[in-house]
N, C-alpha and C. Protein backbone atom coordinates (compact mmCIF):
# COMPACT_ATOMS: atom_id res chain seq x y z
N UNK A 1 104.91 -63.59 63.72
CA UNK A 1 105.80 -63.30 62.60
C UNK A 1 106.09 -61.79 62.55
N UNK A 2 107.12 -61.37 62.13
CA UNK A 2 107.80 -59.87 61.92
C UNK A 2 108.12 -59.76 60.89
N UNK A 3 107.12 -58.88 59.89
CA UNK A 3 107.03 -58.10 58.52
C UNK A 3 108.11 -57.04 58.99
N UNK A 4 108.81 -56.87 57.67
CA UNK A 4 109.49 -55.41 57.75
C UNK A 4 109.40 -54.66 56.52
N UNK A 5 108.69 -53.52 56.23
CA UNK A 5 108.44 -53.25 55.04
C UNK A 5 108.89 -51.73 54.70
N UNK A 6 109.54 -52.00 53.77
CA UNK A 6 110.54 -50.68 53.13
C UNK A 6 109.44 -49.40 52.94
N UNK A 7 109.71 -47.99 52.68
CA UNK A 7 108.83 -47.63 52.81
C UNK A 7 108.91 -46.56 51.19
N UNK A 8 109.70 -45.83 51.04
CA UNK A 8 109.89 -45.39 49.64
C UNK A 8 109.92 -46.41 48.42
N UNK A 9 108.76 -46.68 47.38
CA UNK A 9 108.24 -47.59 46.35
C UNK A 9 108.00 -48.58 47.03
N UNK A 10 107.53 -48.72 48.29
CA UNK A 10 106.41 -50.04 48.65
C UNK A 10 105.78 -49.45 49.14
N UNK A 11 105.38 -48.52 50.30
CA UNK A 11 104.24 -48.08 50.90
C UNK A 11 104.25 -47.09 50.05
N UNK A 12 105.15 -45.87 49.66
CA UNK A 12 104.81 -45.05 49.16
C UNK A 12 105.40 -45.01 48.11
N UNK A 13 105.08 -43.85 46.84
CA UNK A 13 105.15 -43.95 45.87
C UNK A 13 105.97 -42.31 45.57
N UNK A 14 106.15 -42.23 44.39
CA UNK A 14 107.15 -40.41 44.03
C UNK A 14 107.62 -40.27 45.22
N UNK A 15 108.27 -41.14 45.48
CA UNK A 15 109.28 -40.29 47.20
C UNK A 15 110.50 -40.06 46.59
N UNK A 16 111.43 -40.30 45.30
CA UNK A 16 112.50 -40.15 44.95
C UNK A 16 112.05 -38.23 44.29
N UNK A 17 113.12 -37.13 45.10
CA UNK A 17 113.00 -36.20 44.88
C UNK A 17 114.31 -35.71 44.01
N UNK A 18 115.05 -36.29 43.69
CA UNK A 18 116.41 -35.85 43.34
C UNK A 18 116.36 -35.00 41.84
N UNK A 19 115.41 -35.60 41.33
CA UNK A 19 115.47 -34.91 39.76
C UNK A 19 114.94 -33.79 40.08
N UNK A 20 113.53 -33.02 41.08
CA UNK A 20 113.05 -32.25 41.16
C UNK A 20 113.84 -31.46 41.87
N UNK A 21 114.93 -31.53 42.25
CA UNK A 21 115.72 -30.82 42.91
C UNK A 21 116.73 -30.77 41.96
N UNK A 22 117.61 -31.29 41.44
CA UNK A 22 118.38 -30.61 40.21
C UNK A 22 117.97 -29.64 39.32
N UNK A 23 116.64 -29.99 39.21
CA UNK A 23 115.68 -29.17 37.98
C UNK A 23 115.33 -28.00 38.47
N UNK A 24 114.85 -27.33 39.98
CA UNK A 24 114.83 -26.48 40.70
C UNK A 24 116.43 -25.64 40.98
N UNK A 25 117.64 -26.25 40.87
CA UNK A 25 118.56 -25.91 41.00
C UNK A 25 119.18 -25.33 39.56
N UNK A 26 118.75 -25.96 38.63
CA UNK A 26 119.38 -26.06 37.31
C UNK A 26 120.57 -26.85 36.36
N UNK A 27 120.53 -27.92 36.71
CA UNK A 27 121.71 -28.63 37.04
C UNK A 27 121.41 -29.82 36.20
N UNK A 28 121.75 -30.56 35.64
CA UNK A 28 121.71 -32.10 35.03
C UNK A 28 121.90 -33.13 36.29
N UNK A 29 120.56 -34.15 35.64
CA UNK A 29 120.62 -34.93 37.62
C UNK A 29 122.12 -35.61 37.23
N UNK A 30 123.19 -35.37 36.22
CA UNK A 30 124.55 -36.19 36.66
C UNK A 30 125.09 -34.90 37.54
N UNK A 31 125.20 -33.97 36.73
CA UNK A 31 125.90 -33.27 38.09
C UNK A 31 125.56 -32.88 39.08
N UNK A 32 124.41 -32.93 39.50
CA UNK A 32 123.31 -33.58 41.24
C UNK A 32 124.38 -34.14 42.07
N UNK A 33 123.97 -35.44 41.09
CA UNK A 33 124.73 -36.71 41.70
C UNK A 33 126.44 -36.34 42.16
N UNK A 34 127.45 -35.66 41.27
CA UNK A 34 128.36 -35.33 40.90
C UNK A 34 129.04 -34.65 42.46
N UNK A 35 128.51 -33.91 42.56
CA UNK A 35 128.24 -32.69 43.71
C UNK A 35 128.04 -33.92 44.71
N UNK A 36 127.48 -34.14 45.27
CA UNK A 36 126.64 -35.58 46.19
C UNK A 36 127.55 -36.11 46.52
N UNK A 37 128.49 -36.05 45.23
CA UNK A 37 129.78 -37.31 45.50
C UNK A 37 129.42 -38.71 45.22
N UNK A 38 128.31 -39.24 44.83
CA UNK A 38 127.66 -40.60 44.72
C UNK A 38 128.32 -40.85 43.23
N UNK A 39 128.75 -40.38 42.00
CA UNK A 39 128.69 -41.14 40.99
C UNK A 39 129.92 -40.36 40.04
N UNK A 40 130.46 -40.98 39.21
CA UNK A 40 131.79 -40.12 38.76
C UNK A 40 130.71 -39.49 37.21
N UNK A 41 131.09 -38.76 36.64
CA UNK A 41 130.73 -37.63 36.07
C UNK A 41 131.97 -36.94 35.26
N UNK A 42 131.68 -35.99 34.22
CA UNK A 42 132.41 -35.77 33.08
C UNK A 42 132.95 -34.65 33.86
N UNK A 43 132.58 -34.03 34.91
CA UNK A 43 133.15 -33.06 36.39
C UNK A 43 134.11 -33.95 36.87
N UNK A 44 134.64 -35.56 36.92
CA UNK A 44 134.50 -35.96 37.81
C UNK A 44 135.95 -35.18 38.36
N UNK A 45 136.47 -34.85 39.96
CA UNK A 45 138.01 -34.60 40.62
C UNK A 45 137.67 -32.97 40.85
N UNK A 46 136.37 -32.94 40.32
CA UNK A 46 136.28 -30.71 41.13
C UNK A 46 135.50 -31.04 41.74
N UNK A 47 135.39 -30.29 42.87
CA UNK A 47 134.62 -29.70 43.53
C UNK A 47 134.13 -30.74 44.43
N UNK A 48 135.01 -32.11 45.12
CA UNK A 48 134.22 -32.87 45.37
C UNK A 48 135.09 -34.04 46.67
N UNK A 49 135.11 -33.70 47.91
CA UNK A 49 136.68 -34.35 49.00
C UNK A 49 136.08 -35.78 49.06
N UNK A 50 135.02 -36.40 48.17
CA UNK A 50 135.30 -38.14 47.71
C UNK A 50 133.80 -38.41 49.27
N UNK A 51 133.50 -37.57 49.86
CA UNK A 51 132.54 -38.18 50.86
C UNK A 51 130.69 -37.74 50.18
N UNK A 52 129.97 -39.14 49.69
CA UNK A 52 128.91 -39.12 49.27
C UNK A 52 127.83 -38.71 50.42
N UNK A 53 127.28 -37.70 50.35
CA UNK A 53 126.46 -37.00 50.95
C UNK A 53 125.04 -37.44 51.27
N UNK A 54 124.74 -38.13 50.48
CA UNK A 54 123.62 -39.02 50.41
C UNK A 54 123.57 -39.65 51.56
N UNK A 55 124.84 -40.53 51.11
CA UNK A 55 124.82 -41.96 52.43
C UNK A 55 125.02 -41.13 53.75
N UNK A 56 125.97 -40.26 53.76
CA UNK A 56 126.05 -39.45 55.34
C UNK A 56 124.66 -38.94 56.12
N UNK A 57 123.83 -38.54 54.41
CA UNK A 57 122.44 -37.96 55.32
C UNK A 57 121.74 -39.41 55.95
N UNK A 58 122.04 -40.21 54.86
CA UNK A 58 121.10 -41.07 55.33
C UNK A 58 121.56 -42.31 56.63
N UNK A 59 122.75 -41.61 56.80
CA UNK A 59 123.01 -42.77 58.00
C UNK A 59 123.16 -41.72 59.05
N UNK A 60 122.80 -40.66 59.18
CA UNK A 60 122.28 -39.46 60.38
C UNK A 60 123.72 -38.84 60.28
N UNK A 61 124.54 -38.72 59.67
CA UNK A 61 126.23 -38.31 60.11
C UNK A 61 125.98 -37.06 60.23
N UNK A 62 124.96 -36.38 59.03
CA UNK A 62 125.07 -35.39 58.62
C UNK A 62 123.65 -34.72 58.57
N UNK A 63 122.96 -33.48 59.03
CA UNK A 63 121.89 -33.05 58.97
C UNK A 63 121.36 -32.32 57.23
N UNK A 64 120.05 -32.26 57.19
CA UNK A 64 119.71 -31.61 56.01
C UNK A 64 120.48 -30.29 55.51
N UNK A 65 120.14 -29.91 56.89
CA UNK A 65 121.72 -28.18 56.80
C UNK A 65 122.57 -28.85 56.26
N UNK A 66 123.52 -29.25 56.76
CA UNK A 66 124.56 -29.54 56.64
C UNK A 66 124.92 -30.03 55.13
N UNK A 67 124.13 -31.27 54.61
CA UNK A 67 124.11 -31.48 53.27
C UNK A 67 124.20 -30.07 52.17
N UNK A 68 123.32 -29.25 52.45
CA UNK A 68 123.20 -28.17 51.51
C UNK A 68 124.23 -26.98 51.97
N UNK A 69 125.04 -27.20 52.98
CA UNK A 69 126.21 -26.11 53.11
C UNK A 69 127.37 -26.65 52.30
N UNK A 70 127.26 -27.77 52.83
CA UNK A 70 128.01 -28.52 51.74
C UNK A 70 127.99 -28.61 50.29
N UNK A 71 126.88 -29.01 49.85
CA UNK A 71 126.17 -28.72 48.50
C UNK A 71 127.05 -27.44 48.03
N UNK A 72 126.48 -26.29 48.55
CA UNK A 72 126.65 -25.31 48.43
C UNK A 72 128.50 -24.83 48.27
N UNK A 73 128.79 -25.31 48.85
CA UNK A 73 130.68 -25.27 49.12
C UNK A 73 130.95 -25.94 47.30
N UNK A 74 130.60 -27.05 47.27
CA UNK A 74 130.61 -28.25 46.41
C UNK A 74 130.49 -27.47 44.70
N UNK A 75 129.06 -27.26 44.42
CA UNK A 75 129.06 -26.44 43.58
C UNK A 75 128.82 -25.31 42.84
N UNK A 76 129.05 -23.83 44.21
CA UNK A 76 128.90 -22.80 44.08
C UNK A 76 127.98 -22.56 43.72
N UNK A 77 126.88 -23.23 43.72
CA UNK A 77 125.19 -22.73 44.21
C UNK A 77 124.78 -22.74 45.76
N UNK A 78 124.64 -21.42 46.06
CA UNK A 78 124.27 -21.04 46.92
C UNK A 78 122.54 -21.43 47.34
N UNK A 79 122.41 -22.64 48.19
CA UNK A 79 121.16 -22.86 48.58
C UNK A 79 121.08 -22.68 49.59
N UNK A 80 119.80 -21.95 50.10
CA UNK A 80 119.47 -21.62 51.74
C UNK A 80 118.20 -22.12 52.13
N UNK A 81 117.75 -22.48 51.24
CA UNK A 81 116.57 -23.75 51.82
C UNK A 81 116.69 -25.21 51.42
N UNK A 82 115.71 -25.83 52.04
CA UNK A 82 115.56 -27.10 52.56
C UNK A 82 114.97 -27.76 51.30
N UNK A 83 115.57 -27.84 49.54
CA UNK A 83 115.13 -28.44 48.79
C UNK A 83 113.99 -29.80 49.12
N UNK A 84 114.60 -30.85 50.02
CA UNK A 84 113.94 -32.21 50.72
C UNK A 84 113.26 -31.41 50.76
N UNK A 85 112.72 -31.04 51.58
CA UNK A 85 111.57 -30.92 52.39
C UNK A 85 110.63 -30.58 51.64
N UNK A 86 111.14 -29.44 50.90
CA UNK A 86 109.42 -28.83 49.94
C UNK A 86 109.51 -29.50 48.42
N UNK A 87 110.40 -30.55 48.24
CA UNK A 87 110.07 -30.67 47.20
C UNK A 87 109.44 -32.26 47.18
N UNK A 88 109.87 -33.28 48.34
CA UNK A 88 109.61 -34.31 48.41
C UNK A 88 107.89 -34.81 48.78
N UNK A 89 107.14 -34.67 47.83
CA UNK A 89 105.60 -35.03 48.30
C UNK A 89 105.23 -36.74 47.76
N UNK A 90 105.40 -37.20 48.86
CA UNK A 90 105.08 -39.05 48.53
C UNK A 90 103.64 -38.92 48.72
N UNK A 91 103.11 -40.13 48.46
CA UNK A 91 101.68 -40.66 47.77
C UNK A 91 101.95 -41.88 48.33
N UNK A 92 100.91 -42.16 49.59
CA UNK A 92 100.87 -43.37 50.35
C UNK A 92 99.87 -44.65 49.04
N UNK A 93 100.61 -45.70 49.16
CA UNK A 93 100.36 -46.69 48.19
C UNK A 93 98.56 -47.48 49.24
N UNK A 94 97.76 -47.30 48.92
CA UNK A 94 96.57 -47.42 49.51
C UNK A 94 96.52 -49.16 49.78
N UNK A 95 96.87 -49.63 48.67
CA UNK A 95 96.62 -51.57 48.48
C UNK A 95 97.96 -51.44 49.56
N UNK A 96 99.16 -51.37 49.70
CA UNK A 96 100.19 -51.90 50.43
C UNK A 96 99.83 -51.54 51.76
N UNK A 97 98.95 -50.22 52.00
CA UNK A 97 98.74 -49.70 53.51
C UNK A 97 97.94 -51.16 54.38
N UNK A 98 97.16 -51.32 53.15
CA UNK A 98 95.59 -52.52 53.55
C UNK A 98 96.52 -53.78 53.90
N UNK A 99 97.31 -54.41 53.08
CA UNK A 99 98.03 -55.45 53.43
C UNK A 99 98.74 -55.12 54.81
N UNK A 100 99.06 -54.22 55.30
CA UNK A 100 99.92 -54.00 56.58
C UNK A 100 99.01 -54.17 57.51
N UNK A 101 98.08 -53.21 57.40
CA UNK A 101 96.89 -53.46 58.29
C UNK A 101 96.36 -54.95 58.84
N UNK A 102 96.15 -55.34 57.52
CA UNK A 102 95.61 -56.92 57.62
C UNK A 102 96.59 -57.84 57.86
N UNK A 103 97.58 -57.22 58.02
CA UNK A 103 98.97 -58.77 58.43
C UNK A 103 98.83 -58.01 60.32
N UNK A 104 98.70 -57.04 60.54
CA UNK A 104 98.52 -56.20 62.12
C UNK A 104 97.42 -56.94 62.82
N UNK A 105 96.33 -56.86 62.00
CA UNK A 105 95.20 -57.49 62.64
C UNK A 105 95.03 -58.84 62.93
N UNK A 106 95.71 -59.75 61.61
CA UNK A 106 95.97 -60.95 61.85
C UNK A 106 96.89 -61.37 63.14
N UNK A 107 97.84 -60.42 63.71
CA UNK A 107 98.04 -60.75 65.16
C UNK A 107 99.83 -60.63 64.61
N UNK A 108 100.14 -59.96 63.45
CA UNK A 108 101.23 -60.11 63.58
C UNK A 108 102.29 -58.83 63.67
N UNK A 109 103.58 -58.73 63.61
CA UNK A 109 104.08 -57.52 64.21
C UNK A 109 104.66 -57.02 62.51
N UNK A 110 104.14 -55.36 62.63
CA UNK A 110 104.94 -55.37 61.22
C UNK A 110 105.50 -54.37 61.44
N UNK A 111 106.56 -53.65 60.92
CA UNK A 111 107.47 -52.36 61.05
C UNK A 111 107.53 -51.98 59.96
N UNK A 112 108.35 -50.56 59.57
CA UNK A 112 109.09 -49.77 58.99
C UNK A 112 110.50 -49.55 59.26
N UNK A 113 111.31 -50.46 58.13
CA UNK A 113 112.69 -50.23 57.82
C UNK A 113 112.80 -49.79 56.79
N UNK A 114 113.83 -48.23 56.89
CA UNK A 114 113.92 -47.64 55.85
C UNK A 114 115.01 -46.58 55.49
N UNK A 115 115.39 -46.44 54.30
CA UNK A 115 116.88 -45.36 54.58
C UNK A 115 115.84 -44.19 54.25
N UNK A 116 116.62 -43.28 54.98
CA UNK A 116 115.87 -42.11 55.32
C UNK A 116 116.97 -40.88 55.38
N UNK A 117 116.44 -39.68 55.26
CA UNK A 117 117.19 -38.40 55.70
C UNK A 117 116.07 -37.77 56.54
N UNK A 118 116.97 -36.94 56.85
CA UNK A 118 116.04 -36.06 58.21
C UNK A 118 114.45 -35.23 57.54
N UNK A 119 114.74 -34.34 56.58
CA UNK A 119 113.85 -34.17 56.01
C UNK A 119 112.39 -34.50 55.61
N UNK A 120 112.97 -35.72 54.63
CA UNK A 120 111.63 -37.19 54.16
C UNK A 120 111.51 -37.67 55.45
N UNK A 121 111.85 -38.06 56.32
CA UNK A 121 111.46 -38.24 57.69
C UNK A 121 110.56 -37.68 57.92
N UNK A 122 110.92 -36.45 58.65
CA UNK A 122 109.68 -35.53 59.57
C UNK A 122 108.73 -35.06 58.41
N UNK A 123 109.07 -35.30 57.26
CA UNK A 123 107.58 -34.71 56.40
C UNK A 123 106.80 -35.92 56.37
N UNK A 124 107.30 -37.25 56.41
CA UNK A 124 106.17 -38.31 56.50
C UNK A 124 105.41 -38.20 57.87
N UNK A 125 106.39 -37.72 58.81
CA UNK A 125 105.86 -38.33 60.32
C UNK A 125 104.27 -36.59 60.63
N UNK A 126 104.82 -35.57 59.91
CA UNK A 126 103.66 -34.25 59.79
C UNK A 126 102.41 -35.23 58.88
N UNK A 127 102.81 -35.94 58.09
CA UNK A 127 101.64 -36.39 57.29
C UNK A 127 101.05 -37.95 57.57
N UNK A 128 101.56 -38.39 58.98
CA UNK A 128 100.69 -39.53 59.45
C UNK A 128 101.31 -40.68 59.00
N UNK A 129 102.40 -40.86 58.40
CA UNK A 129 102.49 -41.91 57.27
C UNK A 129 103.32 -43.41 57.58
N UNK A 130 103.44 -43.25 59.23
CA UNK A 130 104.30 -44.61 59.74
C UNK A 130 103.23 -44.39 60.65
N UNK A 131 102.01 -44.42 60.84
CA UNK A 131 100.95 -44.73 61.93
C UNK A 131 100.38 -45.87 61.38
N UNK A 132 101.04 -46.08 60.19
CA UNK A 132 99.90 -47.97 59.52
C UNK A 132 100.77 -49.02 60.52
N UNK A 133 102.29 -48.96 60.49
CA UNK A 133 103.06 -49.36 61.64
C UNK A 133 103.05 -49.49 63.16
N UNK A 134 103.62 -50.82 63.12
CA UNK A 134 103.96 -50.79 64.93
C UNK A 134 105.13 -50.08 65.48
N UNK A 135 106.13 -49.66 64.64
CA UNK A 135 107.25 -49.04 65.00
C UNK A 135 107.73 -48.64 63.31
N UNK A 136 109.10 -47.64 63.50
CA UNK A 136 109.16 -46.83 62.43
C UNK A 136 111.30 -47.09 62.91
N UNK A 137 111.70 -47.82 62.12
CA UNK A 137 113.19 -48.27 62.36
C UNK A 137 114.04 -47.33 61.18
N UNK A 138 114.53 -45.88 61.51
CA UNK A 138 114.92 -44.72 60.40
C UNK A 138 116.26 -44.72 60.38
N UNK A 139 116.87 -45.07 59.32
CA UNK A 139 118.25 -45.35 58.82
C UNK A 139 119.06 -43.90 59.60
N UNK A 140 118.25 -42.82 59.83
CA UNK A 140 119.15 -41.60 60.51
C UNK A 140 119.02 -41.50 61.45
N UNK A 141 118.25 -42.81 62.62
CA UNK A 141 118.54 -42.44 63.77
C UNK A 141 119.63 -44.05 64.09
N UNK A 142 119.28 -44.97 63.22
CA UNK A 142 120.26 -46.48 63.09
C UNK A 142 121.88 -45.94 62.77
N UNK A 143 121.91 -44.92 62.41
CA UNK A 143 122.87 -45.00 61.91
C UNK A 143 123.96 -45.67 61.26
N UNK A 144 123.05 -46.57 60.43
CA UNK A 144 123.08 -47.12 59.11
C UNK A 144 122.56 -47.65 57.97
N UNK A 145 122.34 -47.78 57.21
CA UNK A 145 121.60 -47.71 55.30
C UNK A 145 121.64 -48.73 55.79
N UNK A 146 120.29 -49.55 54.59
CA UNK A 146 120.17 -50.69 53.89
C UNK A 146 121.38 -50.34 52.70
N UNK A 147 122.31 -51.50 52.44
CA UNK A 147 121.74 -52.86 52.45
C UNK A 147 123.15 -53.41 53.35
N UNK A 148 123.59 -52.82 54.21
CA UNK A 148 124.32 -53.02 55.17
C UNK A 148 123.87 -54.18 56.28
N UNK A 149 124.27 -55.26 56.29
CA UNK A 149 123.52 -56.19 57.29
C UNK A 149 123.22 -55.74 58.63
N UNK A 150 123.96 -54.56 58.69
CA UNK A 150 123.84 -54.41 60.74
C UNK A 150 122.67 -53.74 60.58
N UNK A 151 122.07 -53.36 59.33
CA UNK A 151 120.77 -52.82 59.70
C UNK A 151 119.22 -53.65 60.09
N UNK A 152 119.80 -54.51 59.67
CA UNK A 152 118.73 -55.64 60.05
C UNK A 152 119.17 -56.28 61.39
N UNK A 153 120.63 -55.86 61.75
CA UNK A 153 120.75 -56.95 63.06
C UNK A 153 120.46 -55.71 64.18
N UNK A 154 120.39 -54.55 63.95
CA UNK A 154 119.91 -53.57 65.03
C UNK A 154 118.38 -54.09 65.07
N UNK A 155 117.85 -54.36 63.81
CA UNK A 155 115.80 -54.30 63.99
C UNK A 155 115.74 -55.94 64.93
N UNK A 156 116.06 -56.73 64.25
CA UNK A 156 116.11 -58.07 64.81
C UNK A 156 116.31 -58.26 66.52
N UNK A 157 117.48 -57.30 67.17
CA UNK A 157 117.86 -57.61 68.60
C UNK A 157 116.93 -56.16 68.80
N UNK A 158 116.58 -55.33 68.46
CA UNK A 158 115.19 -54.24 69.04
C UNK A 158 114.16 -55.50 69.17
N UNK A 159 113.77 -56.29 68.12
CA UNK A 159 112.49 -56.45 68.29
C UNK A 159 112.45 -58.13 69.21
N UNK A 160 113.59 -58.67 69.10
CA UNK A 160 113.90 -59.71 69.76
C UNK A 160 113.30 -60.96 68.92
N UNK A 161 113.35 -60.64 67.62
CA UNK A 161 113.07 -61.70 66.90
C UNK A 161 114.48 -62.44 66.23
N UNK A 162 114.37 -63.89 65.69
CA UNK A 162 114.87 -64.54 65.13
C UNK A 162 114.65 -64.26 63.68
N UNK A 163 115.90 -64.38 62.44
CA UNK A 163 115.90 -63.90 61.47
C UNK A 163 115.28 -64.93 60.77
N UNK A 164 114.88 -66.11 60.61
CA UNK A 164 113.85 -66.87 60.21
C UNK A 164 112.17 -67.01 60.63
N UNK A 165 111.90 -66.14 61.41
CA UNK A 165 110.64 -65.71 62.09
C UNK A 165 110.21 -64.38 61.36
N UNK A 166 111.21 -63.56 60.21
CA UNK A 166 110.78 -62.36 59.84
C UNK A 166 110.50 -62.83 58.03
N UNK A 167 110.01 -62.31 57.75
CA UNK A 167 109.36 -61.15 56.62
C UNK A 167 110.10 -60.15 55.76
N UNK A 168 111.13 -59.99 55.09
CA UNK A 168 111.50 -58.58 54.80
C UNK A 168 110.82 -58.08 53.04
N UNK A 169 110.27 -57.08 52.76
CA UNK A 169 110.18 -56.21 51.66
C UNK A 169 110.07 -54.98 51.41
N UNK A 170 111.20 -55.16 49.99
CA UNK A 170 111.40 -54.08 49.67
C UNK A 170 111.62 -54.53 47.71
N UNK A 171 111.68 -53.11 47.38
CA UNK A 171 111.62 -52.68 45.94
C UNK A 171 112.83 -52.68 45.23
N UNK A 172 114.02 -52.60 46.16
CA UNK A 172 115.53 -53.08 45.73
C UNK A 172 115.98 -54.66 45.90
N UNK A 173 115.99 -54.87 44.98
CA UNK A 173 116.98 -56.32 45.23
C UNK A 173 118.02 -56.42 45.74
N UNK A 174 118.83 -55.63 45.69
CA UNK A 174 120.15 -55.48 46.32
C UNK A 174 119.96 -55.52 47.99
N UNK A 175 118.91 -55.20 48.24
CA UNK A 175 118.31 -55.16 49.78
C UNK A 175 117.93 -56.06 50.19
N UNK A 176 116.76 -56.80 49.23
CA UNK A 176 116.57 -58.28 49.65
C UNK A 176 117.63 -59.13 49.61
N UNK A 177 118.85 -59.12 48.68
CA UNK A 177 119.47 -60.15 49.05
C UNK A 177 120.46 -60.32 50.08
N UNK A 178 120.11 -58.75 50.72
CA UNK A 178 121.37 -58.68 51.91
C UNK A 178 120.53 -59.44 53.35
N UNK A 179 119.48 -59.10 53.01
CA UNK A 179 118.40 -59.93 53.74
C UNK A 179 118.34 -61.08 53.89
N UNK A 180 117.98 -61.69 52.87
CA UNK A 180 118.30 -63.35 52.66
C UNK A 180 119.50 -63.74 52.77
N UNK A 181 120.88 -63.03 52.85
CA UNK A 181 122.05 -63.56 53.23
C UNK A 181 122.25 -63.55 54.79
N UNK A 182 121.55 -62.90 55.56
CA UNK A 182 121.26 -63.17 56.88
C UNK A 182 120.13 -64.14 57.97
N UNK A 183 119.41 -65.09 56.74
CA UNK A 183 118.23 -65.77 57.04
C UNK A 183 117.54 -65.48 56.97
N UNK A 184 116.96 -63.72 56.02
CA UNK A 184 115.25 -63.66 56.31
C UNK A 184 114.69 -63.65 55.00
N UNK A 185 113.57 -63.92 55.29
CA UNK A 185 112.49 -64.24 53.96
C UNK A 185 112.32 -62.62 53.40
N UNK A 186 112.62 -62.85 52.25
CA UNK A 186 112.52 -61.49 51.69
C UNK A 186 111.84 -61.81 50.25
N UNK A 187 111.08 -60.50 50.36
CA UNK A 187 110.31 -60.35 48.79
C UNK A 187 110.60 -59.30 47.95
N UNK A 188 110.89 -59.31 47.07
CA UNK A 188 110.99 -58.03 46.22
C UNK A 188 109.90 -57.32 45.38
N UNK A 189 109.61 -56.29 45.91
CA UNK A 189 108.19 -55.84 45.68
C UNK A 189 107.88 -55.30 44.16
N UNK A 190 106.97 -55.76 43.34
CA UNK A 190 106.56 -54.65 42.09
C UNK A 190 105.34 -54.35 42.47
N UNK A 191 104.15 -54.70 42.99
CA UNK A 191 102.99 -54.19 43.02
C UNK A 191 102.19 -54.95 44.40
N UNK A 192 101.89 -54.08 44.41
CA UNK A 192 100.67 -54.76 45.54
C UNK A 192 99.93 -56.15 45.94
N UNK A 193 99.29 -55.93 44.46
CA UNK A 193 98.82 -57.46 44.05
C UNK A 193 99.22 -58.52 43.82
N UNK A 194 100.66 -58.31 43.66
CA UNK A 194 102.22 -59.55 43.89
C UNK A 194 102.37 -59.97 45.09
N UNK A 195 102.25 -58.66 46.09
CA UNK A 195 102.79 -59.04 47.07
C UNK A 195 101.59 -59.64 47.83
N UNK A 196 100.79 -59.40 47.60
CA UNK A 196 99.42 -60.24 48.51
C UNK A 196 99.15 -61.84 48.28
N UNK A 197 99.51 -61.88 47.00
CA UNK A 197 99.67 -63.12 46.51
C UNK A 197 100.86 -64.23 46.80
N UNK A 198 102.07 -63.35 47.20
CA UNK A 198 103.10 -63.84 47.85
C UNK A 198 103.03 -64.03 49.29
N UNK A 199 102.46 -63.17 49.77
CA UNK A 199 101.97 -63.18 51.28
C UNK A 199 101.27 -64.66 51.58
N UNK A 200 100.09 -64.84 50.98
CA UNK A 200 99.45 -65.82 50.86
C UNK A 200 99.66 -67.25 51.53
C-alpha cells in the first residue's frame, strides 16, 4: 500500500508563516495577501499585474528572490531578506512521525506530498524532517500545487502505483476531495489519534 502524507498541519505543525511575516513587515495579513495577489482587498487594482505569487512559488515558477523582488516592486517595501526562511520554524508532530514509521515498518511505502516553496523546503530538509519518509514529492520541483489532480498523477506514475492501492492525507479537504475524485482513499486529518484510528 502507498500512504501519501501532507506535510504542513499533519506531520508538522506552525508551518503557516504568513502572519509572522506581515507583522515583521508591518502590514495587515489582508494587505500580505493583497500584494501576493491571492485575495481582493480594500487596495484591491494597485500595485498588483493579477499573478498570485504564492501559487508561482509554490509550483517552482518563481524562486524565494524572486517573490520578494516582486513583493518589493508590489508594495514599495523594500525587502532584502529571505522573510520564509527565518521566520518559518515548524514543530515536527511526534504521534504522526510514529504512525509513518509504523505503516514503513509494517512493509508499506509511505511518502511526502506537499505544496512547498523553496525556502520551507530546504529549511525542513537542514532540519531532518522528510527522513521519517521514503521519498519527499515537492510541489516546486512537480511543478504543480495540490489540489490540482496532475499532482497526484505525477506521484502515482513515479511510484508506479494504482490510485486504489494508495492512502492520501491531508488537513485540507479541498485536497482530499481532489484525491478521492481520482480513486484514492483519502483522510482528512485533525489529530493524530483520528488518524490512527482511521488507519486501523
Amino acid at each position: 500500500m502507498l500512504y501519501i502524507f501532507d506535510m504542513g498541519g499533519v506531520v508538522c505543525t506552525n508551518a503557516a508563516a504568513e502572519s509572522r511575516v506581515s507583522d515583521v513587515l508591518g502590514i495587515s495579513h489582508e494587505e500580505f495577501l493583497h500584494y501576493c495577489g491571492c485575495e481582493p482587498s480594500v487596495h484591491a487594482g494597485q500595485n498588483s499585474d493579477g499573478r498570485n505569487l504564492l501559487t508561482l512559488c509554490s509550483d517552482g515558477k518563481i524562486s524565494s528572490k524572486e517573490f520578494w523582488s516582486i513583493f518589493s516592486q508590489r508594495s514599495g517595501i523594500t525587502v532584502k531578506t529571505d522573510w520564509w526562511h527565518w521566520l518559518f520554524h515548524p514543530a515536527l508532530n511526534e504521534e504522526t512521525c510514529a504512525l509513518v514509521k509504523s505503516l514503513r515498518r509494517n512493509g508499506n511505502r509511505v511518502v511526502c506530498g506537499t505544496n512547498t516553496i523553496d525556502s520551507y523546503y530546504f529549511n525542513h530538509l537542514e532540519r531532518g524532517d522528510y527522513a521519517v519518509f521514503d521519498q519527499t514529492y515537492a510541489s516546486i520541483f512537480m511543478g504543480v500545487s495540490k489540489p490540482d489532480p496532475e499532482f497526484w498523477r505525477i506521484i502515482l506514475t513515479a511510484e508506479g502505483a494504482r490510485p486504489e492501492d494508495c492512502v492520501f492525507i491531508d488537513d485540507k479537504e479541498i485536497n482530499c476531495r481532489a484525491a478521492e475524485s481520482m480513486g484514492i482513499r483519502a483522510i482528512h486529518f485533525t489529530t493524530a489519534g483520528e488518524l490512527a484510528e482511521r488507519l486501523k
